[in-house]
Protein backbone atom coordinates (compact mmCIF):
# COMPACT_ATOMS: atom_id res chain seq x y z
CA UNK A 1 -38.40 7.88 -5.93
CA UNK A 2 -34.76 7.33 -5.18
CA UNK A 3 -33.07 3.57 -5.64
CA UNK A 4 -30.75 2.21 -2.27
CA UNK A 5 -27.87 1.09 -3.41
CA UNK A 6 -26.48 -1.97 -1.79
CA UNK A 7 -23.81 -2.15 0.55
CA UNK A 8 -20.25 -2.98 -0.76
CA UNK A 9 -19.78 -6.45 0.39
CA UNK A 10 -15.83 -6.95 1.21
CA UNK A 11 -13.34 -9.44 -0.05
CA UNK A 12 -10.08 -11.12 0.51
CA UNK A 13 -7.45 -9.63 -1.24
CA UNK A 14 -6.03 -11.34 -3.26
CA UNK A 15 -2.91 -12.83 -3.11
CA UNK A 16 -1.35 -10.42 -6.38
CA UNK A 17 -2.65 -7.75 -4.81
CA UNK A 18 -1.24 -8.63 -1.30
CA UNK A 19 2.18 -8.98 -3.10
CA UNK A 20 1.77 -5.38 -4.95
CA UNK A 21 1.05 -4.00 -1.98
CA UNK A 22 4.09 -5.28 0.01
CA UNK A 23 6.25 -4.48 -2.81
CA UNK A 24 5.33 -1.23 -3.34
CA UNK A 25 5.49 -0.69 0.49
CA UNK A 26 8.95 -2.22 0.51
CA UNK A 27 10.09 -0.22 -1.69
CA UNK A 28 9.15 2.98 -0.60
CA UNK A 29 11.05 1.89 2.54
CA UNK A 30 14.24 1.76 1.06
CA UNK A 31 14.10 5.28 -0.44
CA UNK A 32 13.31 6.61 3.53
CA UNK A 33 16.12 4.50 4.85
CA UNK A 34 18.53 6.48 1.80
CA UNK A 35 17.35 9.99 3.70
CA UNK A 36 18.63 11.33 6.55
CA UNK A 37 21.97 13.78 7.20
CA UNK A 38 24.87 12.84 5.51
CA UNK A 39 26.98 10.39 7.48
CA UNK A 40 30.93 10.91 7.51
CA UNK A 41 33.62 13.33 8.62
């Protein structure tokens, strides 16, 4: 005899999480925008 689990019911983020996320995602942003060839000359 095997047990169903119940579904995962989803939730709102919430709103530290929201900002962790945009942080972190802001941040990795600005290290791509330092790559790229080197400009000069």
């Amino acid at each position: 005899m095997s047990v169903t689990r119940r579904k995962r019911v989803a939730t709102k983020p919430t709103r530290a999480s929201q900002l962790r996320r945009v942080e972190s995602k802001v941040k990795r942003g600005v290290i791509k925008a330092g790559r790229g060839p080197v400009r000069g000359e």
